[in-house]
Protein backbone atom coordinates (compact mmCIF):
# COMPACT_ATOMS: atom_id res chain seq x y z
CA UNK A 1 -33.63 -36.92 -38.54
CA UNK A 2 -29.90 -36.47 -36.98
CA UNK A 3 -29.66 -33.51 -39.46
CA UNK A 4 -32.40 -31.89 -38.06
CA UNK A 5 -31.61 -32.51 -34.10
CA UNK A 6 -28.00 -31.24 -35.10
CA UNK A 7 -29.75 -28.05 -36.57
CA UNK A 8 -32.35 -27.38 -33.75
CA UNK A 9 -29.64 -27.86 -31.14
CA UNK A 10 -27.46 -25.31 -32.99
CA UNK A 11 -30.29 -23.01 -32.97
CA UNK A 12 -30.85 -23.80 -29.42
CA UNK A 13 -27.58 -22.91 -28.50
CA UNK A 14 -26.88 -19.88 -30.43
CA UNK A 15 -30.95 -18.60 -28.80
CA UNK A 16 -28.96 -19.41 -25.19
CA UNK A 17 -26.24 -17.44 -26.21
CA UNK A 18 -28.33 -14.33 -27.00
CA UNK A 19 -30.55 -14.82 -24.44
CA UNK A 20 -27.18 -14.60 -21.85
CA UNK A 21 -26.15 -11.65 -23.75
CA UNK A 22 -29.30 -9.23 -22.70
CA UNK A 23 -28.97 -9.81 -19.24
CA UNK A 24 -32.37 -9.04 -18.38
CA UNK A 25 -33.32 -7.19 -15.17
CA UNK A 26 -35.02 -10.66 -14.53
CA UNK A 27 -33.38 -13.44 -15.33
CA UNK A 28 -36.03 -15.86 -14.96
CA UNK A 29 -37.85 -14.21 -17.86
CA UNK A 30 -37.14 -16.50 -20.84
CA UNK A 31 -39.08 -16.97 -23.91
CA UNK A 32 -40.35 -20.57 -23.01
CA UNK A 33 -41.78 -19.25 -19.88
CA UNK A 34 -43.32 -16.27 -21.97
CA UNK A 35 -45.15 -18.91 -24.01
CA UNK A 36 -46.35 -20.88 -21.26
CA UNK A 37 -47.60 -17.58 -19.59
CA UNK A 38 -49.82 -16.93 -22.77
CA UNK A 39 -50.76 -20.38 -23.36
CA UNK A 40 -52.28 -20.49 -19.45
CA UNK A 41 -53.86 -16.63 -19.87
CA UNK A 42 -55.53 -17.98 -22.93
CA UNK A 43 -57.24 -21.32 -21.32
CA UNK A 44 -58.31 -18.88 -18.43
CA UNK A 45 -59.91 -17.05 -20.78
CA UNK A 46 -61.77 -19.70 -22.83
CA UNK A 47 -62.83 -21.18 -18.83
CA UNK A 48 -63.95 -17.98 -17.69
CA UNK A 49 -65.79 -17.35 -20.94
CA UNK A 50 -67.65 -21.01 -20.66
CA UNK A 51 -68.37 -20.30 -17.18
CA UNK A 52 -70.31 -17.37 -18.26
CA UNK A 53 -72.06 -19.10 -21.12
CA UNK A 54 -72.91 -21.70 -18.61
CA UNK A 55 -74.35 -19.39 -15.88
CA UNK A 56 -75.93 -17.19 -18.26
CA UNK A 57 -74.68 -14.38 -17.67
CA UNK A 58 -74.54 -11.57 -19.90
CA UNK A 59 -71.07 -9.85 -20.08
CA UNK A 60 -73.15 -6.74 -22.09
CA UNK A 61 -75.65 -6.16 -19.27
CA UNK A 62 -73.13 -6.61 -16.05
């Protein structure tokens, strides 16, 4: 288990290090934040969709 913490923080750190190196035009961008974006578009999705199946409401004949 330490073997793999040890590994995962060296991959960590080397990810930081090329992440500092592209020196984005926003540095608040980070790949974390990129998945949490995605995950949160997708359950918006699935809500909006259920709405719509809830409602009845046809997407086809909007």
């Amino acid at each position: 288990m330490s073997l793999f913490h040890f590994w995962l923080g060296s991959e960590y750190q080397k990810w930081r290090e090329r992440e500092q190196q592209k020196q984005y035009s926003s540095p608040f961008v980070s790949f974390p934040i990129l998945l949490i974006a995605i995950f949160v578009l997708i359950v918006i999705a699935i809500i909006i969709r259920v709405f719509f199946v809830l409602f009845g409401i046809n997407l086809l004949t909007v």
